[in-house]
Protein backbone atom coordinates (compact mmCIF):
# COMPACT_ATOMS: atom_id res chain seq x y z
CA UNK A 1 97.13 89.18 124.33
CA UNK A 2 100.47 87.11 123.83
CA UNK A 3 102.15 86.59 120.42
CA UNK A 4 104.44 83.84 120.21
CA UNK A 5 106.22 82.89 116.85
CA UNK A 6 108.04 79.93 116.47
CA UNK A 7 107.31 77.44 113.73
CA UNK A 8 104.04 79.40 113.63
CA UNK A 9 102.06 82.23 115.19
CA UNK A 10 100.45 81.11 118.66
CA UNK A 11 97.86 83.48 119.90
CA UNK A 12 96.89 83.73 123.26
CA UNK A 13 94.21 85.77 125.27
CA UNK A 14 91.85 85.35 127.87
CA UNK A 15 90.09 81.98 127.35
CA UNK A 16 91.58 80.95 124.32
CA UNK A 17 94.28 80.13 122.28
CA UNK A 18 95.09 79.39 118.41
CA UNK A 19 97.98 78.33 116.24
CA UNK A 20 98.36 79.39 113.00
CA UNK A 21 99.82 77.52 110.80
CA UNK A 22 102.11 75.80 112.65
CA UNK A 23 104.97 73.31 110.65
CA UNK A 24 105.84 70.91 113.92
CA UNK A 25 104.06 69.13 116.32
CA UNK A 26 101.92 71.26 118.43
CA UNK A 27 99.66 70.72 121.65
CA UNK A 28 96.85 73.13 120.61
CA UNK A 29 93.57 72.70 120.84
CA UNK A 30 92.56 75.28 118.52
CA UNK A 31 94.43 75.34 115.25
CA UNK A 32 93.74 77.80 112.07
CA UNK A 33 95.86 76.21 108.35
CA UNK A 34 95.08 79.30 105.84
CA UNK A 35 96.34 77.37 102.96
CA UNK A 36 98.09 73.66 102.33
CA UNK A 37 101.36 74.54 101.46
CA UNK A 38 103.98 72.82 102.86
CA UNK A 39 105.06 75.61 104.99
CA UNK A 40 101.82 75.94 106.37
CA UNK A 41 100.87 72.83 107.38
CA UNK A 42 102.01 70.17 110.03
CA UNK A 43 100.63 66.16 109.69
CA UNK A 44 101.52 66.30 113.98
CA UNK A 45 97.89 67.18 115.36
CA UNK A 46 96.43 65.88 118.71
CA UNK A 47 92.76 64.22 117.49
CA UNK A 48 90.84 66.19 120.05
CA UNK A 49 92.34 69.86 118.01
CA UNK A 50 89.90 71.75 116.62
CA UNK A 51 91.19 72.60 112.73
CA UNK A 52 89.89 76.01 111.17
CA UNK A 53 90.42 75.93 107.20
CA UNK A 54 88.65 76.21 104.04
CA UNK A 55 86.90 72.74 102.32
CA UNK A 56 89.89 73.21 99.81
CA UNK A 57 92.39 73.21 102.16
CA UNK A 58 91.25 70.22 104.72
CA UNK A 59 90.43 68.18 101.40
CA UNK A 60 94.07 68.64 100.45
CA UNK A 61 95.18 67.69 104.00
CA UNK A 62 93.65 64.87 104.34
CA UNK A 63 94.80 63.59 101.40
CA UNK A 64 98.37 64.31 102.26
CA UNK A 65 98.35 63.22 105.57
CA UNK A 66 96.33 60.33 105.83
CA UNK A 67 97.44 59.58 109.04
CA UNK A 68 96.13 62.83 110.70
CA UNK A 69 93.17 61.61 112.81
CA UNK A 70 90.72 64.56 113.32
CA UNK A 71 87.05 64.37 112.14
CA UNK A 72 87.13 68.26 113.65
CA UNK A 73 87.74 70.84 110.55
CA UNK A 74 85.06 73.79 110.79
CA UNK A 75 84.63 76.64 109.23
CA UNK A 76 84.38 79.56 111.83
CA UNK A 77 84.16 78.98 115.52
CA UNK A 78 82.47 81.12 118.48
CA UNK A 79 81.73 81.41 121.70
CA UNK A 80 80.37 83.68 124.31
CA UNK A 81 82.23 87.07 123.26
CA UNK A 82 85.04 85.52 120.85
CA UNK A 83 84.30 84.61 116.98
CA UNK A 84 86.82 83.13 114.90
CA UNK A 85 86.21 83.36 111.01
CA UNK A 86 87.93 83.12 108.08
CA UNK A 87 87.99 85.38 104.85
CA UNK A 88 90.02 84.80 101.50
CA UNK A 89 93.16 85.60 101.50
CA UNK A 90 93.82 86.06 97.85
CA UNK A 91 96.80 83.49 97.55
CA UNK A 92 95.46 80.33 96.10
CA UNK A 93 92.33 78.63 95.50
CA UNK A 94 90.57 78.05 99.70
CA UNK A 95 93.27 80.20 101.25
CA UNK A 96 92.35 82.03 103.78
CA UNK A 97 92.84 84.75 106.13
CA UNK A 98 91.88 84.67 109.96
CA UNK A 99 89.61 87.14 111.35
CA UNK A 100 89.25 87.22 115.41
CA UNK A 101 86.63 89.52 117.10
CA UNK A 102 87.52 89.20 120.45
CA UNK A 103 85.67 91.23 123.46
CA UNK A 104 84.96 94.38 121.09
CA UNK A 105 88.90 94.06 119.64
CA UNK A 106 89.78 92.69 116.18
CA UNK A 107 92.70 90.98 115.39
CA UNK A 108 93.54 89.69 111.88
CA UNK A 109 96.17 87.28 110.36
CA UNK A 110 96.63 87.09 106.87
CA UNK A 111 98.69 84.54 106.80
CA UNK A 112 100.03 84.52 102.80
CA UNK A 113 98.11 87.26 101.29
CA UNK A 114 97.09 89.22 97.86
CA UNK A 115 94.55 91.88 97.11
CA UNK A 116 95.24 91.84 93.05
CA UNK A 117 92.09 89.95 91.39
CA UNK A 118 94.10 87.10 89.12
CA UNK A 119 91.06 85.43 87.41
CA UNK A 120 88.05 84.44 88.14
CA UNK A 121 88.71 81.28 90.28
CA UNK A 122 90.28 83.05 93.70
CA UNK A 123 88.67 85.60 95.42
CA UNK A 124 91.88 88.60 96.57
CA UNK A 125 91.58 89.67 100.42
CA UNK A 126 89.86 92.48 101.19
CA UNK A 127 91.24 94.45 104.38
CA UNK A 128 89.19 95.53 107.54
CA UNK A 129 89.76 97.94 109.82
CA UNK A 130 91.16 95.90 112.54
CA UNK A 131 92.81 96.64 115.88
CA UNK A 132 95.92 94.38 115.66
CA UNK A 133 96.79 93.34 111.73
CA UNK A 134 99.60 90.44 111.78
CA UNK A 135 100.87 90.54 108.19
CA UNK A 136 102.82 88.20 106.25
CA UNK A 137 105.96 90.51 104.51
CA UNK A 138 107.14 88.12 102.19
CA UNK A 139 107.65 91.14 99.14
CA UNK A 140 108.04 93.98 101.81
CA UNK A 141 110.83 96.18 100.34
CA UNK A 142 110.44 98.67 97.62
CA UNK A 143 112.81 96.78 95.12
CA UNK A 144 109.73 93.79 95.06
CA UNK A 145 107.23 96.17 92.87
CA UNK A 146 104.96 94.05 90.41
CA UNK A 147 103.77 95.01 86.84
CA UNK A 148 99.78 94.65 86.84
CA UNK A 149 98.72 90.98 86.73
CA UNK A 150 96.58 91.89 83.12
CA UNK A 151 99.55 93.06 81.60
CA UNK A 152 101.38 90.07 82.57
CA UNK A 153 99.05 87.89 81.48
CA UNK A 154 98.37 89.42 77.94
CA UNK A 155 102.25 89.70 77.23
CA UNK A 156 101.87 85.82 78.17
CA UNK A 157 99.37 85.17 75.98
CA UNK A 158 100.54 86.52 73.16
CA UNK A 159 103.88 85.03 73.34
CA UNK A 160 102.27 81.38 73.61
CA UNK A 161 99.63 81.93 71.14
CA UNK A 162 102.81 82.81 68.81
CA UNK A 163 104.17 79.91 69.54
CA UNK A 164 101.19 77.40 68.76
CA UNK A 165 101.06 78.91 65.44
CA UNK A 166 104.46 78.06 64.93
CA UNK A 167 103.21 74.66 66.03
CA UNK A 168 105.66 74.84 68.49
CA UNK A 169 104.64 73.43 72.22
CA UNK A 170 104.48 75.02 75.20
CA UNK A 171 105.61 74.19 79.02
CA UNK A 172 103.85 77.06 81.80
CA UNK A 173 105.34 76.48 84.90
CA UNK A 174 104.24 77.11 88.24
CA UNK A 175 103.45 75.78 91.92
CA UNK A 176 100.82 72.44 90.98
CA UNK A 177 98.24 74.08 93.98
CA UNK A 178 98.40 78.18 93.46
CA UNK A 179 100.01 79.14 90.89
CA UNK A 180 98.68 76.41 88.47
CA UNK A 181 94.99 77.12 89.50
CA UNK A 182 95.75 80.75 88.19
CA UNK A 183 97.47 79.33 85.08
CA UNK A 184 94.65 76.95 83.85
CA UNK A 185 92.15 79.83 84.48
CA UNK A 186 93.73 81.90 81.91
CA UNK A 187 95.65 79.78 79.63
CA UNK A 188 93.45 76.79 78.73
CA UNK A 189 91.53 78.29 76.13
CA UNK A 190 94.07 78.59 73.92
CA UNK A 191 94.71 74.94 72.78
CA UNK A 192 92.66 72.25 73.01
CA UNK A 193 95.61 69.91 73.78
CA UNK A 194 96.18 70.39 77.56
CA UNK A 195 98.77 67.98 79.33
CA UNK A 196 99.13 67.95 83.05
CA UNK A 197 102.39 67.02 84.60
CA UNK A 198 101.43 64.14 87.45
CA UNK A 199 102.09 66.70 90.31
CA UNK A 200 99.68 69.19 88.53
CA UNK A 201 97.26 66.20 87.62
CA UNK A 202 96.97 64.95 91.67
CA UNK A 203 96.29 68.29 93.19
CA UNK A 204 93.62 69.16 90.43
CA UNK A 205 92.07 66.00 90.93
CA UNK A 206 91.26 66.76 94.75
CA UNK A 207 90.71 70.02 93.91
CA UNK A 208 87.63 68.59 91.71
CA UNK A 209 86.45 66.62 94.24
CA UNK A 210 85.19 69.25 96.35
CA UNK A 211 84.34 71.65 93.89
CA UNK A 212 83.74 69.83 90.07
CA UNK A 213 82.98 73.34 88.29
CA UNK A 214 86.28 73.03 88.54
CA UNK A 215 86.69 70.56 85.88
CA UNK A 216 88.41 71.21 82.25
CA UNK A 217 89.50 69.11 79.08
CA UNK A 218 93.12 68.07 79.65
CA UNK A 219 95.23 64.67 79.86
CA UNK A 220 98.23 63.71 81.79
CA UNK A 221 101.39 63.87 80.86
CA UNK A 222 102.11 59.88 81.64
CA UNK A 223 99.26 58.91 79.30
CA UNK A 224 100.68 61.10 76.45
CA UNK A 225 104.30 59.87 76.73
CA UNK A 226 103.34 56.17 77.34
CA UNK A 227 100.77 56.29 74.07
CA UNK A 228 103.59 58.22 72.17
CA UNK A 229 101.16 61.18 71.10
CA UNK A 230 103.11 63.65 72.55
CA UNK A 231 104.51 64.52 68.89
CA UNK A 232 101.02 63.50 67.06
CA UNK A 233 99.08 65.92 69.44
CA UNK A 234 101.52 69.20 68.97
CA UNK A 235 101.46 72.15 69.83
CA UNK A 236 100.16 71.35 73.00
CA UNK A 237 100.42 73.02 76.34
CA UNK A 238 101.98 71.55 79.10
CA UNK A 239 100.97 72.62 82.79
CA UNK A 240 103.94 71.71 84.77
CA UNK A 241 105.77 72.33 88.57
CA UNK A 242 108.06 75.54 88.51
CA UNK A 243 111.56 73.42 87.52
CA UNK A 244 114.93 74.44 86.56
CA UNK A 245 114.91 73.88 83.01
CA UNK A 246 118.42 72.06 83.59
CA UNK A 247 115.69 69.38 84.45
CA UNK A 248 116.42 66.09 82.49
CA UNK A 249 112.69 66.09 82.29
CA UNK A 250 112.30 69.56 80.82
CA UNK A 251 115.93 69.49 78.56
CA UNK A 252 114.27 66.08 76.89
CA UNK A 253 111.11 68.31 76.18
CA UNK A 254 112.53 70.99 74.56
CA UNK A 255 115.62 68.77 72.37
CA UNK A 256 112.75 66.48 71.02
CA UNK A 257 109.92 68.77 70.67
CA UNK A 258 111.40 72.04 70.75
CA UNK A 259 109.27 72.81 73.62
CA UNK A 260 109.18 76.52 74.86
CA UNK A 261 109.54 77.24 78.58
CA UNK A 262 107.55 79.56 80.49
CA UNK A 263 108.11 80.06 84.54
CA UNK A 264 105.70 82.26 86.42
CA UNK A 265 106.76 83.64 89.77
CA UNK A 266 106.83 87.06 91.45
CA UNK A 267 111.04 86.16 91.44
CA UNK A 268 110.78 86.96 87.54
CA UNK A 269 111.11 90.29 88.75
CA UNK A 270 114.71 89.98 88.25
CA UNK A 271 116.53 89.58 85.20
CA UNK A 272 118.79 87.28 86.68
CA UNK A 273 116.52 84.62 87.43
CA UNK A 274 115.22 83.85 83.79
CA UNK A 275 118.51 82.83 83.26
CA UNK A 276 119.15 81.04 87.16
CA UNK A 277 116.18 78.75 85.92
CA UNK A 278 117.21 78.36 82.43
CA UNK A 279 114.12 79.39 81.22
CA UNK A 280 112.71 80.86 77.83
CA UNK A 281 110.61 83.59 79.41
CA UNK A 282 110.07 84.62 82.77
CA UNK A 283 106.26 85.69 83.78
CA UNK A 284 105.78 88.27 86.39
CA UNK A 285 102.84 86.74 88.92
CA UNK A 286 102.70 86.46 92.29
CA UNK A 287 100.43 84.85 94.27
CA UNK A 288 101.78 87.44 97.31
CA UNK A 289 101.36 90.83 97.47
CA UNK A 290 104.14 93.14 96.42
CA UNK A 291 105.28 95.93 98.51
CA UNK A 292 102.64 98.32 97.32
CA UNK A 293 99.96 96.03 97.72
CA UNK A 294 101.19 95.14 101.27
CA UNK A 295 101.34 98.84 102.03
CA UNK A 296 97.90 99.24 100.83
CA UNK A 297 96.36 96.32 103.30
CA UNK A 298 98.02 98.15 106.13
CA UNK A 299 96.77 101.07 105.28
CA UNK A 300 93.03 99.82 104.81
CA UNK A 301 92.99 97.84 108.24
CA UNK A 302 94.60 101.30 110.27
CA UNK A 303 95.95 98.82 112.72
CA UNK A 304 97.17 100.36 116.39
CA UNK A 305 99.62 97.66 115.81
CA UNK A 306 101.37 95.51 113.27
CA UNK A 307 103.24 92.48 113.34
CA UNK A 308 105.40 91.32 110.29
CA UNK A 309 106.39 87.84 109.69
CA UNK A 310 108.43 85.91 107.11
CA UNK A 311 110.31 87.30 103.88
CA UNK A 312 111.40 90.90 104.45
CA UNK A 313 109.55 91.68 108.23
CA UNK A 314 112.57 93.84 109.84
CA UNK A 315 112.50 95.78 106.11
CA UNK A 316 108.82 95.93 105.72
CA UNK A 317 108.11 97.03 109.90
CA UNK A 318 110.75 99.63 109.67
CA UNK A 319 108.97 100.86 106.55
CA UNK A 320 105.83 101.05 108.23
CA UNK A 321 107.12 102.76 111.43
CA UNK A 322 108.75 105.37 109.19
CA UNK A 323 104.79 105.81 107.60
CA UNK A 324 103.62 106.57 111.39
CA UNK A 325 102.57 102.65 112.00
CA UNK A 326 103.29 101.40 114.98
CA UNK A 327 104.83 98.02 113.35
CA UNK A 328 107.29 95.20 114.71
CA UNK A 329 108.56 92.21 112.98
CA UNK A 330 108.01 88.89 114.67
CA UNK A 331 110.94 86.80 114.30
CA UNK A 332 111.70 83.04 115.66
CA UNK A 333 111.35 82.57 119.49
CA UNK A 334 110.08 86.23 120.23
CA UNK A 335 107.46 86.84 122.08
CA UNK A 336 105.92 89.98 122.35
CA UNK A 337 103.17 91.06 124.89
CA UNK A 338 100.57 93.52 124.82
CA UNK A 339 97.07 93.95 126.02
CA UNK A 340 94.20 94.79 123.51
């Protein structure tokens, strides 16, 4: 099989071939998306490519990229001795993972991946034992070591739920499709005034149309400012995109409703960026695995070989090879050979 990164993992063996997530144009006719970040994705596809994603995923692509014309998003894919399928991947809500059983072999790509439960809404990956594991690395060094999500979370809670008491508002930042799923899930039952910033409102609403159980009490942040109940209706809780709170936007929240600002990223690790972001408190949660949880999925699968990609790969493969894996990190334009 050959392994070709560059703006994407290509995967090649005998009689067939795959991109995965791919960010430019490519001539594929096989193409997996495991999630629809903007990293992940490319609006360049040929209409005769077959597109292997979650319902979450192609309903957010097609939204974004009205343009793209492809009627051809399935699920899983097979043929004589090859099946293509996809598992959660743990990262946000219809992200997943690829799984190829090729000719007795397995390969699997995890594209961005987590194994910590965060909720109830997204299902974490859970590793196989797989021949070939390609691995995304984007926490893999020892300094990127998470406190438990519950901990988090409950340190969270009770700082907010201080707050509203105080009737003092509330601003939880984080990305408006992944990290904002995971918010809502465990933060909106403790106000019943929930405002969604119009980036957080847009990708819930598509989110709702393929799945409404998905649905919750809240109104958007445009309505609320426009019908000046922003002060009548506090404390509230605002749902907003991860923003420096140098923001215009967030500075006019806090100087006029002495708004409280909480940003929620595995970068909250460091001290340093609570204060890059201008920020009141800084949440520890990742939707990534750290570098113990990354160690654990490699361990679980037993690969013969790894591949790292993104973040820290040359850190995270040279960690691996001094475990006894038989790791290397995939960076741009390298292609690597090697025969399952």
């Amino acid at each position: 099989m050959k392994i070709i990164k560059n703006s994407g993992i290509q995967l090649i063996d005998r009689g067939w071939s795959i991109a995965c997530d791919v960010t430019r144009k490519n001539k594929t006719d096989l193409l997996f998306v495991s999630h629809a970040h903007s990293d992940h994705t490319t609006r360049h596809v040929l209409e005769n490519t077959t597109i292997l994603s979650s319902h979450y995923t192609e309903a957010l692509i097609k939204h974004f990229f009205p343009k793209l014309k492809t009627n051809n998003f399935v699920r899983n894919l097979e043929f004589e001795e090859v099946k293509f399928s996809q598992v959660s991947s743990g990262h946000t809500l219809g992200s997943t993972a690829l799984q190829i059983d090729s000719y007795g072999k397995r390969v699997i790509y995890t594209g961005d991946v987590s194994i910590q439960k965060k909720g109830k809404l997204i299902e974490p990956f859970r590793p196989k034992k797989c021949d070939t594991l390609i691995i995304e690395s984007t926490f893999g060094e020892p300094k990127y070591q998470f406190p438990p999500f519950e901990e988090e979370i409950k340190r969270a809670k009770d700082l907010i739920e201080d707050y509203l008491l105080k009737n003092i508002p509330v601003v939880l930042m984080g990305y408006p499709y992944g990290k904002a799923q995971i918010l809502y899930d465990n933060f909106s039952s403790l106000s019943d005034n929930l405002i969604l910033h119009e980036s957080n409102l847009k990708i819930q609403k598509i989110l709702e149309s393929v799945n409404h159980n998905l649905s919750f009490n809240y109104n958007s942040y445009k309505c609320m400012r426009e019908n000046n109940l922003l002060e009548n209706k506090k404390p509230w809780i605002l749902f907003s995109p991860l923003i420096s709170g140098r923001n215009e936007f967030l500075r006019n929240l806090k100087s006029k409703y002495n708004a409280r600002l909480f940003a929620f990223s595995g970068w909250c690790n460091f001290s340093s960026y609570k204060f890059q972001m201008s920020i009141d408190h800084g949440i520890i949660v990742s939707d990534h695995a750290d570098f113990n949880e990354l160690l654990g999925i490699v361990e679980k699968c037993n690969p013969r070989k790894v591949y790292t990609i993104y973040g820290s790969s040359l850190c995270f493969a040279s960690e691996l090879k001094r475990r006894g894996f038989n790791a290397y990190p995939l960076t741009k334009q390298k292609t690597l050979d090697f025969y399952l």
